[in-house]
Protein backbone atom coordinates (compact mmCIF):
# COMPACT_ATOMS: atom_id res chain seq x y z
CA UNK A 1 124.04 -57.78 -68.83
CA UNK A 2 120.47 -59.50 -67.89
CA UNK A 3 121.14 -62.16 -64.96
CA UNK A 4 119.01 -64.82 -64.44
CA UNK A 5 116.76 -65.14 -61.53
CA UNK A 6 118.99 -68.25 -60.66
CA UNK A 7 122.30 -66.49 -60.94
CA UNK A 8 121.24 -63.81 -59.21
CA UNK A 9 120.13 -65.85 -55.62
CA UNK A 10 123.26 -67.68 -56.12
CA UNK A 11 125.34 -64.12 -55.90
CA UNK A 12 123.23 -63.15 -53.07
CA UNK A 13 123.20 -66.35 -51.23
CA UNK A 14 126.34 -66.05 -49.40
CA UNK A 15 127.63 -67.36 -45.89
CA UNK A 16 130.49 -64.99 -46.05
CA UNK A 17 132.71 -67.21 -46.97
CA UNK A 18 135.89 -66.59 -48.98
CA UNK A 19 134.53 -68.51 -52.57
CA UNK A 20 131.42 -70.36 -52.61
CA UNK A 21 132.15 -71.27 -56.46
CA UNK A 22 133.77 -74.62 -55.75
CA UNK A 23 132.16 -78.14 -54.67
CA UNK A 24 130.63 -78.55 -51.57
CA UNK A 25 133.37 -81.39 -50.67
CA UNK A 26 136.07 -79.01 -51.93
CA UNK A 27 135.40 -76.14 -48.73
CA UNK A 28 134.86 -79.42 -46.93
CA UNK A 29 138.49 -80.43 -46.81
CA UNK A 30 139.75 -78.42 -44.17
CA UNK A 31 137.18 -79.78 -41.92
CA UNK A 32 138.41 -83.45 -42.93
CA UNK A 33 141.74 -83.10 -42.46
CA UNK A 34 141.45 -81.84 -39.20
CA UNK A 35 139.46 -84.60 -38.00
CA UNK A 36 141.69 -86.80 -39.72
CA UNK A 37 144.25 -85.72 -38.21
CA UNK A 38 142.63 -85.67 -34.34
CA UNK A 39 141.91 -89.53 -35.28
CA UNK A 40 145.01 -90.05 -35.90
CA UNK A 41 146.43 -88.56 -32.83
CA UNK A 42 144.28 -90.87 -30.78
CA UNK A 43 144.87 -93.70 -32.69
CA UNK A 44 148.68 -93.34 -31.53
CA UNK A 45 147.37 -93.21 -28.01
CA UNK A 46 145.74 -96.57 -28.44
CA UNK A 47 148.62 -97.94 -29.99
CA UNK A 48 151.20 -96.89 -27.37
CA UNK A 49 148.67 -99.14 -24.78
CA UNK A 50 149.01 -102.34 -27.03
CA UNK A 51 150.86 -105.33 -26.77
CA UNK A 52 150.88 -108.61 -28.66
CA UNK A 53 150.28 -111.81 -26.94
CA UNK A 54 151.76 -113.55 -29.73
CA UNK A 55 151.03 -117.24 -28.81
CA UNK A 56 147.46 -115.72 -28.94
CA UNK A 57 147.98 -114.52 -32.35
CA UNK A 58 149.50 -117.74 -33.75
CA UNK A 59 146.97 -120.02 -32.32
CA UNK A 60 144.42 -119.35 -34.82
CA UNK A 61 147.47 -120.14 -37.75
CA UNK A 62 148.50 -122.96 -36.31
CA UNK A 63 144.69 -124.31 -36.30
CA UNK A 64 144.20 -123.19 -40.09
CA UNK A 65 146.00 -124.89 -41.69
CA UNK A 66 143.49 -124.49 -44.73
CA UNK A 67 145.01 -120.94 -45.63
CA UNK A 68 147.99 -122.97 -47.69
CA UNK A 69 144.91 -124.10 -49.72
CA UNK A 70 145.75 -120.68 -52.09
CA UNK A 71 149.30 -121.61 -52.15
CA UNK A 72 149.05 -125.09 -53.34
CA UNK A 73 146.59 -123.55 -56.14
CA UNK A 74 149.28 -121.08 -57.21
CA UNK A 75 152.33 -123.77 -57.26
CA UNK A 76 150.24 -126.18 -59.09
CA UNK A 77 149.66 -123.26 -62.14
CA UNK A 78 153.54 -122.69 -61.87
CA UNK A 79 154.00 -126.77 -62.48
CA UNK A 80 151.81 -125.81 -65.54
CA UNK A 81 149.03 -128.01 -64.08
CA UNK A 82 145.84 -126.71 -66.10
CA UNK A 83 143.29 -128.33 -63.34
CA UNK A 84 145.28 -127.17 -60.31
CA UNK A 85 142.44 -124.97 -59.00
CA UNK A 86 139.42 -127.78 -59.43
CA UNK A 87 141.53 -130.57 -58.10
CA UNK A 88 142.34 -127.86 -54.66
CA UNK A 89 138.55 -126.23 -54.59
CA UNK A 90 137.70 -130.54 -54.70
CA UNK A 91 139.81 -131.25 -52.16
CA UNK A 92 139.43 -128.32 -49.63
CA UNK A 93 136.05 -126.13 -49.73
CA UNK A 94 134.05 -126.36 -47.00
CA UNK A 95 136.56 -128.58 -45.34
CA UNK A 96 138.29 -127.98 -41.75
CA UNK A 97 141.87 -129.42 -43.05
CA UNK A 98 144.94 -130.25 -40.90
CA UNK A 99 148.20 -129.75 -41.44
CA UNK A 100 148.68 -133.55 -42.47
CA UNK A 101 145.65 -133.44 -44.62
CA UNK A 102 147.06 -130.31 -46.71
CA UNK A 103 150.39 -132.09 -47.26
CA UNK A 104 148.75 -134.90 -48.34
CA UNK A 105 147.07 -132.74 -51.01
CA UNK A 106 150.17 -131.30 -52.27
CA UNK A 107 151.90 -135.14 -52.52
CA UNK A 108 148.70 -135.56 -54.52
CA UNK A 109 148.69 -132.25 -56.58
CA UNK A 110 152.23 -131.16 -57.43
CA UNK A 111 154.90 -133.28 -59.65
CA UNK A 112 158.00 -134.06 -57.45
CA UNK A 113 160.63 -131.83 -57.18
CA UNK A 114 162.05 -128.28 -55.19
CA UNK A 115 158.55 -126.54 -55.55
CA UNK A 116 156.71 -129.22 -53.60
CA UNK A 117 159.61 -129.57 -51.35
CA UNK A 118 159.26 -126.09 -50.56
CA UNK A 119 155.86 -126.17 -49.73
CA UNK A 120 156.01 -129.23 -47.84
CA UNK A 121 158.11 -127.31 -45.50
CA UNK A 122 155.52 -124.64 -45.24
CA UNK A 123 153.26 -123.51 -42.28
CA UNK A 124 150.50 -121.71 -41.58
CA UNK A 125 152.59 -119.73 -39.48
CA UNK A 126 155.33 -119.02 -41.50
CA UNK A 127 153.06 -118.61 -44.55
CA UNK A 128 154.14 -114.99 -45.00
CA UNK A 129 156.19 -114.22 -48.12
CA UNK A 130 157.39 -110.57 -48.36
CA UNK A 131 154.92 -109.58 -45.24
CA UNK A 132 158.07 -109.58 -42.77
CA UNK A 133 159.34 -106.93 -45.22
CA UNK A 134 155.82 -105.12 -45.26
CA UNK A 135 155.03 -104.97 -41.53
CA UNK A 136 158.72 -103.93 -40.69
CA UNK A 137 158.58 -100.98 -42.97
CA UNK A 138 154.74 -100.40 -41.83
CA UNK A 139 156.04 -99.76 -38.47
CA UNK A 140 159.00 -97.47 -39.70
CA UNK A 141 156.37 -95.52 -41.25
CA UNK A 142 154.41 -95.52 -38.44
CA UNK A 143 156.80 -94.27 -36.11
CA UNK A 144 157.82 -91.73 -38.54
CA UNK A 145 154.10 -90.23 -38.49
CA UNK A 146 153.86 -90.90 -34.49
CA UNK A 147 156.97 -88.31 -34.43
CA UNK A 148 155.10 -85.92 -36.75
CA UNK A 149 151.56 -86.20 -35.08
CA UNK A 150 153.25 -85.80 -31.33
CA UNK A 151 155.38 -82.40 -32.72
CA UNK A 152 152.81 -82.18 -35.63
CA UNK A 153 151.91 -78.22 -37.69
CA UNK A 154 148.19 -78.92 -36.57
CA UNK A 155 149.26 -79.54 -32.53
CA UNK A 156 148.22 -76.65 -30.45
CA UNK A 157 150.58 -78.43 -27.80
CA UNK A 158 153.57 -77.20 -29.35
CA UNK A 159 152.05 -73.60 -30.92
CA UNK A 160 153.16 -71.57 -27.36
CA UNK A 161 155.60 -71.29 -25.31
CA UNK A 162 154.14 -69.46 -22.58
CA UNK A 163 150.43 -69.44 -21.30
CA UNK A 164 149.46 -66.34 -18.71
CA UNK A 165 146.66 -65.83 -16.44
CA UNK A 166 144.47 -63.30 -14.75
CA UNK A 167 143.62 -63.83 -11.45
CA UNK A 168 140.12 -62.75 -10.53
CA UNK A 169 137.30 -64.86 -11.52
CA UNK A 170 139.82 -66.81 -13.45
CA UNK A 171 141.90 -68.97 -11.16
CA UNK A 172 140.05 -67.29 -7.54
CA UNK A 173 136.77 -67.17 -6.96
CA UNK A 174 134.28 -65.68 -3.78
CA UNK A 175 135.39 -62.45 -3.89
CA UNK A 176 132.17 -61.02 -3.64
CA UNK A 177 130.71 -62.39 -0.25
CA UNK A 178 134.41 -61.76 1.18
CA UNK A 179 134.03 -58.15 0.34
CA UNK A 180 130.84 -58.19 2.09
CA UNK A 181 131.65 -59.20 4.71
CA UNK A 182 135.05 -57.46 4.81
CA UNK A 183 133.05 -53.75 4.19
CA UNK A 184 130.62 -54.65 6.42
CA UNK A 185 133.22 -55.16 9.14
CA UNK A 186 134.59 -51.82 8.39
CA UNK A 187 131.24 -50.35 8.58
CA UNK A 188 130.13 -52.16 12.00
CA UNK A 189 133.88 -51.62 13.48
CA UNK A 190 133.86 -47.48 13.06
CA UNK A 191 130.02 -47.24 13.87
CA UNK A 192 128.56 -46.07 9.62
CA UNK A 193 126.13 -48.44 10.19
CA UNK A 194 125.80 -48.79 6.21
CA UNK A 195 123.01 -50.67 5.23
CA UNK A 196 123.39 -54.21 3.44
CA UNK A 197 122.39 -52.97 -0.33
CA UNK A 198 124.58 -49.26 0.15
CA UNK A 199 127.59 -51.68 0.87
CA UNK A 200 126.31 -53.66 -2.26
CA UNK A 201 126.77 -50.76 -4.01
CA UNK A 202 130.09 -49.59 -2.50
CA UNK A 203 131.46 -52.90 -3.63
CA UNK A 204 130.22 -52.97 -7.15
CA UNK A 205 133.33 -51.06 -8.13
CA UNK A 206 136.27 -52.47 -9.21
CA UNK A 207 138.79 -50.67 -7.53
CA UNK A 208 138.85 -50.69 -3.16
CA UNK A 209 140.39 -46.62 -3.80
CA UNK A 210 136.75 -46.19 -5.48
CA UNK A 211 135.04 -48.17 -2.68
CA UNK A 212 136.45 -46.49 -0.13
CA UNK A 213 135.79 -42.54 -1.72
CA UNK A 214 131.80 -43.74 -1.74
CA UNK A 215 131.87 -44.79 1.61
CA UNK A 216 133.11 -41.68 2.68
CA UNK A 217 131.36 -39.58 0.19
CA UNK A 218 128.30 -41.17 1.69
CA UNK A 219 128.80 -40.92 5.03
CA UNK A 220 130.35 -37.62 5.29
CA UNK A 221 127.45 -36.21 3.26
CA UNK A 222 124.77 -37.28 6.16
CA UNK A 223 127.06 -36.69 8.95
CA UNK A 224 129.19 -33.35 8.31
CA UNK A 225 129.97 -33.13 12.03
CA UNK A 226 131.16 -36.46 12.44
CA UNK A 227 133.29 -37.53 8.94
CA UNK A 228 135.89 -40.09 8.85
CA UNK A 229 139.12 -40.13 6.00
CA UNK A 230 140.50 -42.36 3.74
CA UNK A 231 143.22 -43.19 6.33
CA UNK A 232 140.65 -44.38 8.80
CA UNK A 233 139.39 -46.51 6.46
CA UNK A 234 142.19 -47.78 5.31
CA UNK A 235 143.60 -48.70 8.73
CA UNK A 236 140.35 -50.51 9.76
CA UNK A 237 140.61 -52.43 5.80
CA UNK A 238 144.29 -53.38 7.29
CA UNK A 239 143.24 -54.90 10.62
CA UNK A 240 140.73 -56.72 9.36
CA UNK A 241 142.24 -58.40 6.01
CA UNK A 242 142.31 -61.69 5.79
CA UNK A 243 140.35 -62.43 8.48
CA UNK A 244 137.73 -63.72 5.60
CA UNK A 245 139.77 -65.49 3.70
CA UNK A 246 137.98 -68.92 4.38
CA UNK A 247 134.95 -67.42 1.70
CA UNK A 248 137.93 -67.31 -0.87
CA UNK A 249 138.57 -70.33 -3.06
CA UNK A 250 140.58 -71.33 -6.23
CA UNK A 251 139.36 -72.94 -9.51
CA UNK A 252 139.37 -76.87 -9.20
CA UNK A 253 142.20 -78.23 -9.80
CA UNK A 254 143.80 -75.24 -10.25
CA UNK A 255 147.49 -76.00 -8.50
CA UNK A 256 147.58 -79.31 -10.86
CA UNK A 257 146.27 -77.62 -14.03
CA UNK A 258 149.20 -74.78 -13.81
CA UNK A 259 151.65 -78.03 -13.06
CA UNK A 260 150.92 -79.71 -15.72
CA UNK A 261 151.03 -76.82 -18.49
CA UNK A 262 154.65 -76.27 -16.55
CA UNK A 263 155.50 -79.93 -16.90
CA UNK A 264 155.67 -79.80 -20.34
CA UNK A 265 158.48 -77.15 -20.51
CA UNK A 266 155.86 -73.98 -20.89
CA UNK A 267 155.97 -70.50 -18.71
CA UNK A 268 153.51 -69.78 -16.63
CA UNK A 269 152.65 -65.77 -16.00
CA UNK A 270 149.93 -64.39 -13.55
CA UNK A 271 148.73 -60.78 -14.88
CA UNK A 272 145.91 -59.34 -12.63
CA UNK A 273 144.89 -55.72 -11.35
CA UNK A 274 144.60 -57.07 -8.35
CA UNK A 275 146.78 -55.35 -5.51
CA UNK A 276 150.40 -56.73 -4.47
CA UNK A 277 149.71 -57.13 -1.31
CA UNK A 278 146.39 -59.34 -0.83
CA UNK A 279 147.54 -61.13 -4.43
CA UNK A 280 150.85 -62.55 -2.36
CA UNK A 281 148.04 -63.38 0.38
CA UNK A 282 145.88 -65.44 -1.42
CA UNK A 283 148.44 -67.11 -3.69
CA UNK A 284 150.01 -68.33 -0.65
CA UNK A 285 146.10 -69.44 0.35
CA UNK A 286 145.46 -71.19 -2.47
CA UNK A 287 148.71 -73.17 -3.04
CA UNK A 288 149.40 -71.19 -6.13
CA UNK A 289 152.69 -69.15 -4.82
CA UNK A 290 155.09 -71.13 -6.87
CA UNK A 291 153.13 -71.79 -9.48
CA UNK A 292 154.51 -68.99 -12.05
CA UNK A 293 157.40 -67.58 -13.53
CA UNK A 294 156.60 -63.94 -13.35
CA UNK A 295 153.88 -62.18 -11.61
CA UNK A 296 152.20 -58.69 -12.82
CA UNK A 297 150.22 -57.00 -10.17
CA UNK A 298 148.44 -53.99 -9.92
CA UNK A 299 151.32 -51.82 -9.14
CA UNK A 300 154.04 -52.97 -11.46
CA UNK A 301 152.50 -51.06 -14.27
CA UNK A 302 151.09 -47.98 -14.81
CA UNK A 303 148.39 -49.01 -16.78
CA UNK A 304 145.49 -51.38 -16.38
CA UNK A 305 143.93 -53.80 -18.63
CA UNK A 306 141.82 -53.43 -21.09
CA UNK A 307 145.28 -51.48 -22.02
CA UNK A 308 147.66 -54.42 -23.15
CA UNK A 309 150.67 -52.78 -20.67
CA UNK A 310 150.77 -55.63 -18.42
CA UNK A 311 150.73 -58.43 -20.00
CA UNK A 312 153.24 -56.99 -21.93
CA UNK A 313 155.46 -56.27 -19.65
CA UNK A 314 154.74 -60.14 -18.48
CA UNK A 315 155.66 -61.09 -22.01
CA UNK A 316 159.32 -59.07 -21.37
CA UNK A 317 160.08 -60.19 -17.85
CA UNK A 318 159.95 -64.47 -19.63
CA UNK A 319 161.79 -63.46 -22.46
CA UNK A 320 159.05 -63.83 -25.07
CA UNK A 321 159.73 -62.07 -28.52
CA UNK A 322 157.27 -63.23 -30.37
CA UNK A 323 153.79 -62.70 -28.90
CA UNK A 324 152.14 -65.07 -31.21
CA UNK A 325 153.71 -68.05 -29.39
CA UNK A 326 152.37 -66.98 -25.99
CA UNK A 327 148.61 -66.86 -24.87
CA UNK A 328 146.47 -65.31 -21.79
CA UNK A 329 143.60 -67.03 -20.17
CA UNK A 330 140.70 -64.80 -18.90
CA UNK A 331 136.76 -63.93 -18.11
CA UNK A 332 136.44 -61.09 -19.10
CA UNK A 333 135.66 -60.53 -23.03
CA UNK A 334 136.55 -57.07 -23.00
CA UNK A 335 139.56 -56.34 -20.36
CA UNK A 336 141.26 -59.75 -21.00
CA UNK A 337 140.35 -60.67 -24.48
CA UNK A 338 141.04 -57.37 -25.72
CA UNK A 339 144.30 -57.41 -24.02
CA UNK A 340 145.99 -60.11 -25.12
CA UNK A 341 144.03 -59.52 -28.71
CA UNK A 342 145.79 -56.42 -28.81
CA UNK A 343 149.59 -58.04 -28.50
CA UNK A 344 148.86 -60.84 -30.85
CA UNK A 345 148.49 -63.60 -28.47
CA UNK A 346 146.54 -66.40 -28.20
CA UNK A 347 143.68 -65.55 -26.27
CA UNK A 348 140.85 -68.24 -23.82
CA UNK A 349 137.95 -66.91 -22.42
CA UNK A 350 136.67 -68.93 -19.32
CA UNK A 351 133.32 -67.24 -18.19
CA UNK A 352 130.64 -69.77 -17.78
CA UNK A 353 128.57 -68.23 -20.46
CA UNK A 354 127.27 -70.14 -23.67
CA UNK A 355 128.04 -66.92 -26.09
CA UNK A 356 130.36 -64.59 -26.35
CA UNK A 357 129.40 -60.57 -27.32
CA UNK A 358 130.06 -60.84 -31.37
CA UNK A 359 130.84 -57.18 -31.37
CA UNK A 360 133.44 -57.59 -28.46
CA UNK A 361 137.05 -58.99 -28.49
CA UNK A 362 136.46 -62.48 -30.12
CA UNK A 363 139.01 -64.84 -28.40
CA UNK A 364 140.51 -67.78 -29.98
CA UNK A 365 139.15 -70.58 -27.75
CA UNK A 366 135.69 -70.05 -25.51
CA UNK A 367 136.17 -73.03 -23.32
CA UNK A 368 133.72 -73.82 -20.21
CA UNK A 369 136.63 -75.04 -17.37
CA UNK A 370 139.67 -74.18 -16.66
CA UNK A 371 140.22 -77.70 -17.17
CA UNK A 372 140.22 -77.62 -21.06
CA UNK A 373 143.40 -75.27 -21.02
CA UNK A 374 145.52 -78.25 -19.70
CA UNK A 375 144.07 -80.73 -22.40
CA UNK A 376 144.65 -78.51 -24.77
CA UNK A 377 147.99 -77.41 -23.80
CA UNK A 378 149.23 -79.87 -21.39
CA UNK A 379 150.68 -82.53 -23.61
């Protein structure tokens, strides 16, 4: 079958999207929902701030009295008065009437008898017919929708019941000059005299076990008669930890971000690779010690993330069955994202960066602060 040159652009023309056949306002829907929907969830905010100063709001009534002008035209066509409108338009346009002056118009206009009496009785600020009714069931309905918008399908709020964390570069930060400064320490202390870019290097790893083997590897290899163990190492690592601690610091806020998630009934997890033993350190440093439900460290599982073992076992320690309703927080697109990608979870990455690696774990929210997590999920 011959296609047209048209046909054929518009079957190669694609933004990889599901069906491109509809109207342009059609695929737009989900987009205007959404933001409906946002609106409407701040609108309630607003609302909840608001209170009537209702002498305020009847002051402008009780000064206009010219808004019974409609009335009087309506009760003069029920008392089958033909001219009812002209002889009201006569009487009130461009007029500022009081209330004396509109009751004279309706002694004037209207035969005698229980209409007129009625609207003699009338004022501006009982003027309201069936609006009582209205506005009553208006805020019924309102209240109704507040409840759906505040528990609401489209509420991320209410989508998890537990949000986890890693650790490093995540919620603590200055690892690297502390490690320095820590190796260089070690190296001044037992006499290597590394240099500053060969303890660079030893620190690049991720692992102290895989520091340590280069900075023995190293220095055993140019002094054979004089080589040191992991054991000296290790002891000098021991004397000296924590003596840097000051160069460590947490993400702002951190302590009243992790509060507030827990305020609103959520679990808190911490999942890192980092060791037991400085992790209870620095948690206590950083004010974060009884911040979370359940810790994973490095040696409560046997493997280490990218593999999805620890957050797992996170997941089983707070009782959640359902990984979809739970989410972990990370930096790195690969070990983190992949993680928690690879349970089902909800997955942040918090890295600074304006892009993500399209061929890498893609997480469900890239947000720039840690921040974002607890106005997200914090309500």
């Amino acid at each position: 079958i011959a296609l047209s040159a048209r046909s054929t652009e518009g079957l190669i023309a694609s933004r990889h999207e599901r069906d491109l056949s509809d109207h342009g306002w059609q695929r737009a829907y989900g987009d205007i929902i959404g933001r409906v929907v946002a609106g409407y969830n701040y609108f309630a905010v607003q609302l909840d701030r608001l209170t009537v100063d209702e002498k305020a709001a009847q002051n402008p009534l009780v000064n206009s009295a010219e808004v019974l002008s409609e009335l009087v035209q309506t009760a003069g066509r029920i008392a089958g008065d033909p001219e009812a409108y002209d002889k009201v338009v006569a009487a009130t346009q461009g007029k500022k009437l009081s209330l004396t002056d509109i009751r004279a118009i309706i002694k004037n206009t209207l035969p005698d008898g229980d209409l007129k009496e009625r609207l003699l009785a009338i004022t501006p600020d009982n003027y309201t017919g069936i609006a009582t009714d209205k506005a009553r069931q208006s805020v019924i309905n309102w209240h109704m929708a507040k409840k759906v918008l505040s528990r609401g399908v489209l509420d991320e709020s209410r989508s998890v019941d537990a949000i986890l964390f890693d650790f490093d570069s995540t919620l603590h930060f200055g690892d690297k000059d502390e490690l320095f400064a820590r190796l260089t320490a070690i190296s001044n202390n037992l006499g290597l005299n590394f240099s500053s870019e060969e303890i660079r290097l030893f620190g690049s790893r991720s692992d102290f076990r895989e520091m340590k083997k280069l900075m023995i590897e190293s220095h055993n290899a140019k002094f054979p008669n004089d080589t040191i163990t992991d054991d000296i190492l290790q002891q000098q690592n021991d004397i000296i930890s924590g003596s840097f601690d000051h160069l460590l610091y947490p993400a702002e806020n951190a302590v009243k971000i992790i509060d507030k998630i827990r305020a609103t009934g959520k679990k808190t997890g911490l999942v890192t690779t980092r060791g037991n033993t400085s992790l209870e350190r620095l948690l206590n440093h950083h004010g974060l010690a009884d911040s979370f439900d359940v810790i994973v460290g490095r040696n409560d599982s046997n493997e280490r993330k990218p593999h999805p073992e620890p957050i797992a076992l996170a997941l089983g320690r707070l009782g959640i069955k359902d990984h979809r309703r739970a989410m972990y927080v990370g930096d790195l697109q690969n070990d983190d994202i992949g993680a928690g990608n690879a349970l089902g979870m909800k997955t942040v990455l918090i890295d600074g960066k304006p892009d993500i690696d399209p061929l890498g774990p893609i997480p469900t929210y890239h947000l720039k602060e840690l921040a974002d997590i607890a106005r997200l999920y914090g309500r």
